[in-house]
N, C-alpha and C. Protein backbone atom coordinates (compact mmCIF):
# COMPACT_ATOMS: atom_id res chain seq x y z
N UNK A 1 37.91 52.92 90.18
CA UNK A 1 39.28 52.95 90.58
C UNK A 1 39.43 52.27 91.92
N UNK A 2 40.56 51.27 92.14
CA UNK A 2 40.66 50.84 93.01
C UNK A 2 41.94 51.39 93.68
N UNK A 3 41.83 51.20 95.04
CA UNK A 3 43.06 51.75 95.54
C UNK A 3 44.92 51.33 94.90
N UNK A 4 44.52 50.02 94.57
CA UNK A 4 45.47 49.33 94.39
C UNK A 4 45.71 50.32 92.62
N UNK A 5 45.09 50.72 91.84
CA UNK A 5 45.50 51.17 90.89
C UNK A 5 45.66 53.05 91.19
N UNK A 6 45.19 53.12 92.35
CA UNK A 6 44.94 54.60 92.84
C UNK A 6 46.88 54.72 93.71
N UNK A 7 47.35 53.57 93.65
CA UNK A 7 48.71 53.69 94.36
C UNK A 7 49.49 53.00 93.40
N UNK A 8 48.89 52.72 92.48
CA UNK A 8 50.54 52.77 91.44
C UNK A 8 50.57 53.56 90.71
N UNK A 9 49.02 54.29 90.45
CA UNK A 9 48.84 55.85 89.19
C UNK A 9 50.18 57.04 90.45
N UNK A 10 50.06 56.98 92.20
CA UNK A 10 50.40 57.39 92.57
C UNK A 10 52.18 56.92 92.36
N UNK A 11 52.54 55.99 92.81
CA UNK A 11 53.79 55.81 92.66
C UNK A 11 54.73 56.14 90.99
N UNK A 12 53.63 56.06 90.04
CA UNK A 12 53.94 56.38 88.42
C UNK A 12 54.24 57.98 88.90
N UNK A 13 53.34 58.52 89.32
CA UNK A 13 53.47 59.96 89.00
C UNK A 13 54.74 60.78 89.90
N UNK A 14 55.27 59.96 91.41
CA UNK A 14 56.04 60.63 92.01
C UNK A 14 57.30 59.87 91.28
N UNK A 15 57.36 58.86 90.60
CA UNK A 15 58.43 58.77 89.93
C UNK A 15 59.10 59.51 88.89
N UNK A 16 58.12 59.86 87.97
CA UNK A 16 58.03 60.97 87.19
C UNK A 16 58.45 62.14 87.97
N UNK A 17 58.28 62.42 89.26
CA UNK A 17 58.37 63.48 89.65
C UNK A 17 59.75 63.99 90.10
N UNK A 18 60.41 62.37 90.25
CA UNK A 18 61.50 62.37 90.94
C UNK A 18 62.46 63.09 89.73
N UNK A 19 62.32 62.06 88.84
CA UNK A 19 63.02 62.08 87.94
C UNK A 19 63.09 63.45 86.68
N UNK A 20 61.84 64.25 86.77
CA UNK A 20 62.13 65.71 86.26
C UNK A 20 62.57 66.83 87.41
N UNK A 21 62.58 66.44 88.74
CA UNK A 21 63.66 67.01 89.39
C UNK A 21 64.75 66.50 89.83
N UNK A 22 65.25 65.62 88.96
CA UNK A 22 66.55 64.87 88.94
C UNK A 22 67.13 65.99 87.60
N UNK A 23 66.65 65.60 86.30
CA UNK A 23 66.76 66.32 85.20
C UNK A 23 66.78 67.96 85.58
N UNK A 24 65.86 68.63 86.31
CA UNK A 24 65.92 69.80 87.00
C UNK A 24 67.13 70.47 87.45
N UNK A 25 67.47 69.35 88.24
CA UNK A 25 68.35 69.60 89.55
C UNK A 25 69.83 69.78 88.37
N UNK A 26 69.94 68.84 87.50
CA UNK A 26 71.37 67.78 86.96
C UNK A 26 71.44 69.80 86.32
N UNK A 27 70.34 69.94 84.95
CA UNK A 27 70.57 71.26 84.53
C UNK A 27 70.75 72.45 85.37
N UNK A 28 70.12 72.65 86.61
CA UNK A 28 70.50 74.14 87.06
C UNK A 28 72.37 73.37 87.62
N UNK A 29 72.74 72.74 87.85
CA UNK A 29 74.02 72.60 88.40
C UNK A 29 74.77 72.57 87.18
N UNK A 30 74.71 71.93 85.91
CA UNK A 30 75.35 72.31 84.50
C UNK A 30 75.33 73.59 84.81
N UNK A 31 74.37 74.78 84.72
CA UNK A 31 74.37 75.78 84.48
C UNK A 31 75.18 76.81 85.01
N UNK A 32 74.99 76.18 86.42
CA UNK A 32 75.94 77.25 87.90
C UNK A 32 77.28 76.50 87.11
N UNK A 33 77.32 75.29 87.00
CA UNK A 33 79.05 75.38 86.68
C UNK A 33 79.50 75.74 85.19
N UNK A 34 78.66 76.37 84.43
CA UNK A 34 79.16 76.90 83.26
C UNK A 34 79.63 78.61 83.55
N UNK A 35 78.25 78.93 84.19
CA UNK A 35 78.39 79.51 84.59
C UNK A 35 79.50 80.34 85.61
N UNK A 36 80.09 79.59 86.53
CA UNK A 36 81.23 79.73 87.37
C UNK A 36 82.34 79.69 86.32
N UNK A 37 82.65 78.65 85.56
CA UNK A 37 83.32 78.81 84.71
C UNK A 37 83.86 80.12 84.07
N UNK A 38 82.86 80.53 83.36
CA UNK A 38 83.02 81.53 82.65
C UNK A 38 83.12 82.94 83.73
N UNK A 39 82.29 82.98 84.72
CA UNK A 39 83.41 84.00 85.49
C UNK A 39 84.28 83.79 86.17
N UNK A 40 84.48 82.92 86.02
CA UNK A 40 86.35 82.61 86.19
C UNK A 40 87.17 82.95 85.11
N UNK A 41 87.14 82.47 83.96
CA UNK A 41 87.30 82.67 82.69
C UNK A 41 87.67 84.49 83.02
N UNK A 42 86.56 85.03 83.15
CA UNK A 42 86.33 86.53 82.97
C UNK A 42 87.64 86.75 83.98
N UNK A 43 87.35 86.34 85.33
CA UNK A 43 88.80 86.65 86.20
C UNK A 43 89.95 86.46 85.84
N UNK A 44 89.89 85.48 85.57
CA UNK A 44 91.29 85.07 85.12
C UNK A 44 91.68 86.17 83.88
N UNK A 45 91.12 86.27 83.08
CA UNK A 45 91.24 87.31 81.81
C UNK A 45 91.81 88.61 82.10
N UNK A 46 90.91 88.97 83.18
CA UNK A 46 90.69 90.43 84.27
C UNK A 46 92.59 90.58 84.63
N UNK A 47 92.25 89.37 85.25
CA UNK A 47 94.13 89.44 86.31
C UNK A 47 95.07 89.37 85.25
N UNK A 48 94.78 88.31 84.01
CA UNK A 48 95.82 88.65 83.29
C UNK A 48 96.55 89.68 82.50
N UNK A 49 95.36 90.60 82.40
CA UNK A 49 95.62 91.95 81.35
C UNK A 49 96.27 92.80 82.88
N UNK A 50 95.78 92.70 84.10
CA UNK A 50 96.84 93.65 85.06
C UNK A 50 98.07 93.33 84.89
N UNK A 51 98.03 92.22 85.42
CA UNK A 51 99.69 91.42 85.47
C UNK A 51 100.27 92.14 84.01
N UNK A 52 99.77 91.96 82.79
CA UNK A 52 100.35 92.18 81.60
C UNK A 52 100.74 93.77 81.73
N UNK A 53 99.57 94.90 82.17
CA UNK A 53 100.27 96.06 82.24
C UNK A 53 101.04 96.37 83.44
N UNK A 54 101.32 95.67 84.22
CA UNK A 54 102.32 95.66 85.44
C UNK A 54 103.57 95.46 85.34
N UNK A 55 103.45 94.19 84.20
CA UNK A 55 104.67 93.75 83.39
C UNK A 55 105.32 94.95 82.69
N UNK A 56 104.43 95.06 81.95
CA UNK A 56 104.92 96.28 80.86
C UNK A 56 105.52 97.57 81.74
N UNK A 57 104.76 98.09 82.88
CA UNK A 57 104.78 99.26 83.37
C UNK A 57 106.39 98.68 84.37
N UNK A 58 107.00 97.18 84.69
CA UNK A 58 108.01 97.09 85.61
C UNK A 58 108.99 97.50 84.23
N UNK A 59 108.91 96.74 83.36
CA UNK A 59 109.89 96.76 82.07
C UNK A 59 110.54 98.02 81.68
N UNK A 60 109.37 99.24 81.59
CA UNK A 60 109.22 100.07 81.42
C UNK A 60 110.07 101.00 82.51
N UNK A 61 109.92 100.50 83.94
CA UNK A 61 110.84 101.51 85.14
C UNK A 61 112.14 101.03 84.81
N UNK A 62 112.59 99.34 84.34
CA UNK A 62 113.54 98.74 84.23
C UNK A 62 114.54 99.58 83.43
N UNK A 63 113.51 100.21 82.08
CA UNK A 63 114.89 100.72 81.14
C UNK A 63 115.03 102.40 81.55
N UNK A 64 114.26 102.49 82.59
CA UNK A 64 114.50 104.17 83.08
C UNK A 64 115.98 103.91 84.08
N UNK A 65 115.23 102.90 84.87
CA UNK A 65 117.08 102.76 85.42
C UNK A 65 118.27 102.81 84.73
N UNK A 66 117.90 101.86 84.20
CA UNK A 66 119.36 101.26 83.42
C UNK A 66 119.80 102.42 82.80
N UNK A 67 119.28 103.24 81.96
CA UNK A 67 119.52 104.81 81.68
C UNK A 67 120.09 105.81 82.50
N UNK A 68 119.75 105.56 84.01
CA UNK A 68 119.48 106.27 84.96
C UNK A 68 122.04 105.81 85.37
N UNK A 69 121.57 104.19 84.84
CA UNK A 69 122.67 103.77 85.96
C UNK A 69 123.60 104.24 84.87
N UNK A 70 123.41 103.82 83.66
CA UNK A 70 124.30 104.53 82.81
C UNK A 70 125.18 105.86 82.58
N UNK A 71 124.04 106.87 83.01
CA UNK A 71 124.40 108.24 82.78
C UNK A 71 124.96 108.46 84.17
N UNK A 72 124.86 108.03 85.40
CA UNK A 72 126.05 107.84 86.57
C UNK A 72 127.00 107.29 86.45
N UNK A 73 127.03 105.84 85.74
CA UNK A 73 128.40 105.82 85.51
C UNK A 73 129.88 106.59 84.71
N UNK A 74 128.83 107.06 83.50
CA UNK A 74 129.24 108.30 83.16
C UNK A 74 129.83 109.61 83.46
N UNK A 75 129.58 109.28 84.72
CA UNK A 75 129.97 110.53 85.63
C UNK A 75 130.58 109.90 87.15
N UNK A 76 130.97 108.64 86.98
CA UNK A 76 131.50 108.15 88.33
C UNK A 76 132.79 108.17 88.40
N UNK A 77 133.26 108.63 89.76
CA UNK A 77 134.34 108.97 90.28
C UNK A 77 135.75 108.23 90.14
N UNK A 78 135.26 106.93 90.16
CA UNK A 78 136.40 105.80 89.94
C UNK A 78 135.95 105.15 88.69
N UNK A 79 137.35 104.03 88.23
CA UNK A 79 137.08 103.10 87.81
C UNK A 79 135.95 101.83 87.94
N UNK A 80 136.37 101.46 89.29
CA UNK A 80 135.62 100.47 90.03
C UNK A 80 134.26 100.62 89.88
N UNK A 81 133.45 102.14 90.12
CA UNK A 81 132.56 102.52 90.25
C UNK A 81 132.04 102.43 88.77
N UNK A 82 132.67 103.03 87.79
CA UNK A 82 131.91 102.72 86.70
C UNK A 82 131.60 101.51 86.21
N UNK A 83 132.57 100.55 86.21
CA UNK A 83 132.58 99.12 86.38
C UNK A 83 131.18 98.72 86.71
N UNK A 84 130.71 98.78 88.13
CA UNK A 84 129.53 98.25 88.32
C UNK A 84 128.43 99.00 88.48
N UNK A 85 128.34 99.97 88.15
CA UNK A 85 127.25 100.79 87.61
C UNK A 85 127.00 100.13 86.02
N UNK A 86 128.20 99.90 85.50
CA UNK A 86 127.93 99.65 83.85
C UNK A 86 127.34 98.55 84.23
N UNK A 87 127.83 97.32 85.10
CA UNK A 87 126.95 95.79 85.04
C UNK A 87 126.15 95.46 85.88
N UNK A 88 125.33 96.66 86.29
CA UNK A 88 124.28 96.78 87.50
C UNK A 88 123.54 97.09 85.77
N UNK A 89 123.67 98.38 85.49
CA UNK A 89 122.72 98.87 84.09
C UNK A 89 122.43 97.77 83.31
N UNK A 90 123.72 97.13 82.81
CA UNK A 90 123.40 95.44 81.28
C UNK A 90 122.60 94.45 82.67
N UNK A 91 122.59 94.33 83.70
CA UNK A 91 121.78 93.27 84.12
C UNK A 91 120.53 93.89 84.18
N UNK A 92 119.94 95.26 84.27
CA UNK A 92 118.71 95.66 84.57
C UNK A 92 117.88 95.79 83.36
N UNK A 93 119.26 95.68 82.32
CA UNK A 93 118.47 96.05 80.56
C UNK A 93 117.96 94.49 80.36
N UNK A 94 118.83 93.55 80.81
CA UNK A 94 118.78 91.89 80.36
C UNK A 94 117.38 91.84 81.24
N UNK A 95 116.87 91.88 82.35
CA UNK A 95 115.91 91.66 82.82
C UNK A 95 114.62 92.32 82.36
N UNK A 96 114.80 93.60 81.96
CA UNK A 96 113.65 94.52 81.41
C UNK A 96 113.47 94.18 80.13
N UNK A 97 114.29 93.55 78.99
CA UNK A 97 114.26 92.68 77.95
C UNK A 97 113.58 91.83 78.13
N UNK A 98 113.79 91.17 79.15
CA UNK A 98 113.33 89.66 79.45
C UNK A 98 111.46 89.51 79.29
N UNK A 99 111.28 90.41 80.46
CA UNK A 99 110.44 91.19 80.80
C UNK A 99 109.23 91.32 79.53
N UNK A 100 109.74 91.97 78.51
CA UNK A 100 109.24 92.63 77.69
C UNK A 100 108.64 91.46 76.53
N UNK A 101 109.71 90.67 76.47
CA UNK A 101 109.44 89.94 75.29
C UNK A 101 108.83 88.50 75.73
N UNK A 102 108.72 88.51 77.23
CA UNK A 102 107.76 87.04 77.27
C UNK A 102 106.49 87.23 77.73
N UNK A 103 105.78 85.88 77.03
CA UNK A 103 104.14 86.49 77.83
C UNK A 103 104.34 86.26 79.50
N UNK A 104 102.88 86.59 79.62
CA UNK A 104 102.90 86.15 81.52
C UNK A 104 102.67 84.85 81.58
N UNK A 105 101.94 84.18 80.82
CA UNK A 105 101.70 82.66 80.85
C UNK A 105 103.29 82.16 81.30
N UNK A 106 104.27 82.36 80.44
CA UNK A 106 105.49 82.07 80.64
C UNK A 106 106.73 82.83 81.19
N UNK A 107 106.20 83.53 82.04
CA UNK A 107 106.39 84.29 83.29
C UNK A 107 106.36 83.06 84.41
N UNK A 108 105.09 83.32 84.29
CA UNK A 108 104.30 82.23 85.15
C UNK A 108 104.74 81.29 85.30
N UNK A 109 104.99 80.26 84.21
CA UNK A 109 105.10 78.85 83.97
C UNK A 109 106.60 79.02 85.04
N UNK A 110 107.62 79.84 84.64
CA UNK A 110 109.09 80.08 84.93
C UNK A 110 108.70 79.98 86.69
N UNK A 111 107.99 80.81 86.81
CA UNK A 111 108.19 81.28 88.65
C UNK A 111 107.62 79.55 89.31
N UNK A 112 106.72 79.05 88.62
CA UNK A 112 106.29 78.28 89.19
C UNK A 112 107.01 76.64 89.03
N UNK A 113 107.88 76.93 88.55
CA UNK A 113 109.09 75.67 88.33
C UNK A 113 110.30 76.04 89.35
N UNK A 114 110.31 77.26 89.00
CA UNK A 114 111.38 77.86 89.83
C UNK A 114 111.04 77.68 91.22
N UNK A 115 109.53 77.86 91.67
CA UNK A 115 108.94 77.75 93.25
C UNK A 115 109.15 75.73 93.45
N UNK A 116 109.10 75.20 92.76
CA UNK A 116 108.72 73.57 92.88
C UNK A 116 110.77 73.51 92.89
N UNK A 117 111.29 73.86 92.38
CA UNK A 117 112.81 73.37 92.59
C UNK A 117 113.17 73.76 93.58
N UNK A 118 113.18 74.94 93.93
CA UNK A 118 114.27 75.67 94.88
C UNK A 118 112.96 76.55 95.78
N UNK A 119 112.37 75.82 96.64
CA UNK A 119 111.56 76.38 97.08
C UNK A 119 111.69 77.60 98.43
N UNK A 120 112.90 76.91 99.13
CA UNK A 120 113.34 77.99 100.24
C UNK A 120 113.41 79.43 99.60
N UNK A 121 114.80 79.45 98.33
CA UNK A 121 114.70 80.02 97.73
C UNK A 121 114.17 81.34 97.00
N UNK A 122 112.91 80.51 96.71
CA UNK A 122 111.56 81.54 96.22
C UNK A 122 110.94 81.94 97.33
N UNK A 123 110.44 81.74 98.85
CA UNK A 123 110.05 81.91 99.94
C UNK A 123 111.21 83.25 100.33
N UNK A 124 112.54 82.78 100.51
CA UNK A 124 113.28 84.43 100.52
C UNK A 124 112.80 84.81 99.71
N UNK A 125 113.06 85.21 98.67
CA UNK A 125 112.56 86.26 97.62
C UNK A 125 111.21 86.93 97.30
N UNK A 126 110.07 86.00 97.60
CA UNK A 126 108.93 86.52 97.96
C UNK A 126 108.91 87.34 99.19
N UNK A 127 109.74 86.79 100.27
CA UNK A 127 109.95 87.51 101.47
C UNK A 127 110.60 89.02 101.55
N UNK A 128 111.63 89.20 100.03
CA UNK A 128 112.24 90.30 100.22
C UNK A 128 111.63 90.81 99.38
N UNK A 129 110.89 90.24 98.84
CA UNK A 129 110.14 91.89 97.52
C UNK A 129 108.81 92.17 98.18
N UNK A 130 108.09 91.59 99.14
CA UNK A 130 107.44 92.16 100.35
C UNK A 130 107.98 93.18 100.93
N UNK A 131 108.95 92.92 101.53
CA UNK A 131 109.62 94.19 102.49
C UNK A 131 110.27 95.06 101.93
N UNK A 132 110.28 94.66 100.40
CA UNK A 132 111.07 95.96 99.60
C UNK A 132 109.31 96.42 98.96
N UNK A 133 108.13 96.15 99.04
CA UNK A 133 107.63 96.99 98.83
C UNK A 133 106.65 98.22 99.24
N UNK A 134 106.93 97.09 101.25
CA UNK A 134 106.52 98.05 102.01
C UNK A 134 107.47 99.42 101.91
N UNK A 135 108.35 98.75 102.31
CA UNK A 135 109.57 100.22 102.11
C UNK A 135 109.03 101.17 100.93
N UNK A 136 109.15 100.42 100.17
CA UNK A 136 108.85 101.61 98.80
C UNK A 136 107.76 102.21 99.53
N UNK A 137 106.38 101.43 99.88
CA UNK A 137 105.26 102.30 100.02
C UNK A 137 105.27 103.01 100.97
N UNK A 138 106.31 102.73 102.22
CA UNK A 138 106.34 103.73 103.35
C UNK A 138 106.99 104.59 102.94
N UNK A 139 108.42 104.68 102.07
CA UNK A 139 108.95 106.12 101.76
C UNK A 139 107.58 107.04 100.91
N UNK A 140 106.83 106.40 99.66
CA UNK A 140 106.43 107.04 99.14
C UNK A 140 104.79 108.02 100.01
N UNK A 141 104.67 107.38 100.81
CA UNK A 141 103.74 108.21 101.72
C UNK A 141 104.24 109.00 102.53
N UNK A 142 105.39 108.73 102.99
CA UNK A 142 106.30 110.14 104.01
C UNK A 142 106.27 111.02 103.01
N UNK A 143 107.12 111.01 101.71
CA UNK A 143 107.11 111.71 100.76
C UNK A 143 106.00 112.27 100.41
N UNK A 144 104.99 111.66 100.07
CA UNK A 144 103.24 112.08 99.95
C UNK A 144 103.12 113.16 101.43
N UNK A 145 103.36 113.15 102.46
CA UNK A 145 102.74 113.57 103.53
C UNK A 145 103.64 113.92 104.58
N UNK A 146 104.71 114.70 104.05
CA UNK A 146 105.64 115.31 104.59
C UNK A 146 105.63 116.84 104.53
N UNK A 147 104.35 117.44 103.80
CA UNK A 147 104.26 118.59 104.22
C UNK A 147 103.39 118.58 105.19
N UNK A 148 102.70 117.96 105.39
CA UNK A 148 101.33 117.57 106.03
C UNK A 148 101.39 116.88 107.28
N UNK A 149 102.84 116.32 108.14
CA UNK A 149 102.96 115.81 108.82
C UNK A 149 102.97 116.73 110.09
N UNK A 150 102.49 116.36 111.34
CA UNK A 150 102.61 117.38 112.45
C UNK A 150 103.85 116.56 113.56
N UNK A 151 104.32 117.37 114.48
CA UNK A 151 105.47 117.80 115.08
C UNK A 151 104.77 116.99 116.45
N UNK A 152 104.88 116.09 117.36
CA UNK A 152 103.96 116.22 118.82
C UNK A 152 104.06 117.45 119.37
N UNK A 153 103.53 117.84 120.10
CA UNK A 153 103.26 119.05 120.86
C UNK A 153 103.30 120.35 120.36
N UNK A 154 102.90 120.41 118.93
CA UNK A 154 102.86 121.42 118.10
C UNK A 154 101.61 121.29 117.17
N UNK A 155 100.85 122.29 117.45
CA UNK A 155 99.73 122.43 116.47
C UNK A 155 100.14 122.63 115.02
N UNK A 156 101.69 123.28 114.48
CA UNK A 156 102.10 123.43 113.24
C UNK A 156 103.16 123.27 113.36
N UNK A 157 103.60 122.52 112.29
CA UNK A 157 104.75 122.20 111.96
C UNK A 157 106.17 123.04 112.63
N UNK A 158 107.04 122.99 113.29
CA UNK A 158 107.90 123.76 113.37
C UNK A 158 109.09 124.44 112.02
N UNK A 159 108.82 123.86 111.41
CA UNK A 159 109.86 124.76 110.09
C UNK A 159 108.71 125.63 109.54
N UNK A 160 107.48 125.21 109.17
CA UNK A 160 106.10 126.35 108.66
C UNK A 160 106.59 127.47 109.69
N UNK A 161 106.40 127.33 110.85
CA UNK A 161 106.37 128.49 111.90
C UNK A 161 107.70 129.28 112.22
N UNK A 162 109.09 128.71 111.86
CA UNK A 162 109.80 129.03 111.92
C UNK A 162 110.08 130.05 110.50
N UNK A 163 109.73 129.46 109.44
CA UNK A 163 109.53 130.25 108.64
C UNK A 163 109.22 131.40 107.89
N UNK A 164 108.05 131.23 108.77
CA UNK A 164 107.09 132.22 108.67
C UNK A 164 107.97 133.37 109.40
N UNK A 165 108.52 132.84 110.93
CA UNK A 165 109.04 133.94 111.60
C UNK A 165 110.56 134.55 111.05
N UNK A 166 110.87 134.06 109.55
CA UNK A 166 112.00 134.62 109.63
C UNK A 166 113.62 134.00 109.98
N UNK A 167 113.04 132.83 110.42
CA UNK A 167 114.45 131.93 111.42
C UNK A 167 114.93 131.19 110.26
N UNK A 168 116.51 131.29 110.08
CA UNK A 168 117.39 130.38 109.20
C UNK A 168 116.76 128.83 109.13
N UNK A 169 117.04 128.25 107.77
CA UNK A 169 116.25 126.78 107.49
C UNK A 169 117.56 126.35 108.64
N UNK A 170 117.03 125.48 108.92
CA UNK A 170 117.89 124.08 109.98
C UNK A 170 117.83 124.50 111.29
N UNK A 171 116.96 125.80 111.84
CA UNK A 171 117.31 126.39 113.02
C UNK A 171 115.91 126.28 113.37
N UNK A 172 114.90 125.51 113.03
CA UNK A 172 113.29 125.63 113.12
C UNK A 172 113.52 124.94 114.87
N UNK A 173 113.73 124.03 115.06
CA UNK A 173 113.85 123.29 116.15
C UNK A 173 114.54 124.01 117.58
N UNK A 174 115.44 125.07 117.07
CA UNK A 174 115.89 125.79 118.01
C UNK A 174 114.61 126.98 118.50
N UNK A 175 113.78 126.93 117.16
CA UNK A 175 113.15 128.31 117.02
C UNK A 175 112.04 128.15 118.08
N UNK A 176 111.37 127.13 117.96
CA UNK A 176 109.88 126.22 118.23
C UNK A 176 110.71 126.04 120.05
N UNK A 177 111.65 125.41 120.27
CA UNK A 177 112.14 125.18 121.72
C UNK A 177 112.14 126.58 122.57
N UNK A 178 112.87 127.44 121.37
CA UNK A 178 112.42 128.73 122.56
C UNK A 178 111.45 129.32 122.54
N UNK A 179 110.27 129.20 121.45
CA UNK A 179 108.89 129.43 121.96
C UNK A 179 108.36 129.18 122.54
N UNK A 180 108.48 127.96 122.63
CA UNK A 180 108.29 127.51 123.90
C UNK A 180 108.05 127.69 125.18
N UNK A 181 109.55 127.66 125.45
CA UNK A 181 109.79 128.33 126.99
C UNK A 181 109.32 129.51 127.22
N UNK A 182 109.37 130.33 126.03
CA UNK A 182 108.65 132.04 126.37
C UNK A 182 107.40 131.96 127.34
N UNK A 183 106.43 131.03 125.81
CA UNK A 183 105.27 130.54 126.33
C UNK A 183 105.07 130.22 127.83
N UNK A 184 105.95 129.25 128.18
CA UNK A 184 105.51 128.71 129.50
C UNK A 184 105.93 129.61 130.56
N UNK A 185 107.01 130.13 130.28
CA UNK A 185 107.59 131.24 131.22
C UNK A 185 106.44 132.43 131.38
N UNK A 186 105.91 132.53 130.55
CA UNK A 186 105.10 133.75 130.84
C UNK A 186 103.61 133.32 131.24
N UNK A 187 103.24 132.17 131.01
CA UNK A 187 102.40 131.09 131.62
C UNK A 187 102.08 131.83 133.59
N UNK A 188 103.74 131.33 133.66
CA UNK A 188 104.06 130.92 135.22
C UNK A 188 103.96 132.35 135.53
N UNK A 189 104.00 133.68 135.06
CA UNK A 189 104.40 134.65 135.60
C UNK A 189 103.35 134.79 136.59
């Protein structure tokens, strides 16, 4: 063997070498992107069945209203009032219809034509069903944690304690102020 055949057996073999970690390389990256694919695939699948029972579950509050607005108008004081209670209710049934009978794909397709036309538009409205759902979630945690809430400068609640002592409901605040002062007054004695 001469060198000269000892460096092209060499250059044969790192070519070869290159080239099954070319082939190497080409398959594990097919793989990661089939791979990615398909859990995307899976995500996307994932988000769509929420969205779908989110759908269902808004549709669903939609025709509790509309029921809700109905049986008030039913019982509303004026004309006027029943008036738009009745077409507050047919617009909340038309939307919870709406709702009901399209997929989300074409949900989707809708919001996202609707975002490309009138884009300010959709920017308010994304903007106000944000702040309408903090609201919701801040009432529904006062509500959650309104027995549970403490008073400043009170280890218990003042209506619990007022309660307890016997003092008319709406008078807790009067009750707790003059315990107060007892307290401190007899503090100072």
């Amino acid at each position: 063997m001469t060198v000269e055949t000892l460096t092209e057996d060499l250059k044969t073999a790192t070519g070869a070498a290159r080239d099954l970690g070319a082939q190497a390389l080409g398959a594990v990256k097919d793989e990661a992107a089939s791979l990615a694919a398909s859990a995307g695939e899976g995500l996307r699948a994932e988000a769509k069945g929420r969205i779908e029972s989110g759908k269902e579950g808004l549709a669903d509050r939609g025709q509790q209203l509309t029921h809700a607005l109905q049986r008030r108008a039913g019982h509303a004081e004026t004309e006027l009032e029943r008036r738009v209670l009745r077409a507050l209710a047919a617009g909340v049934d038309q939307l919870s219809g709406d709702l009901q009978g399209r997929s989300v794909d074409s949900l989707l397709s809708d919001a996202s034509r609707f975002a490309r036309s009138h884009p300010a538009a959709f920017i308010a409205g994304a903007a106000l069903a944000g702040f309408a759902a903090a609201r919701f979630a801040r009432a529904s945690a006062d509500a959650e944690s309104a027995t549970h809430r403490e008073v400043p400068g009170y280890s218990v609640h003042p209506d619990r304690v007022a309660g307890a002592a016997g003092v008319p409901e709406g008078h807790a605040f009067a009750f707790a102020t003059r315990a107060s002062v007892n307290e401190a007054s007899e503090r100072n004695r």
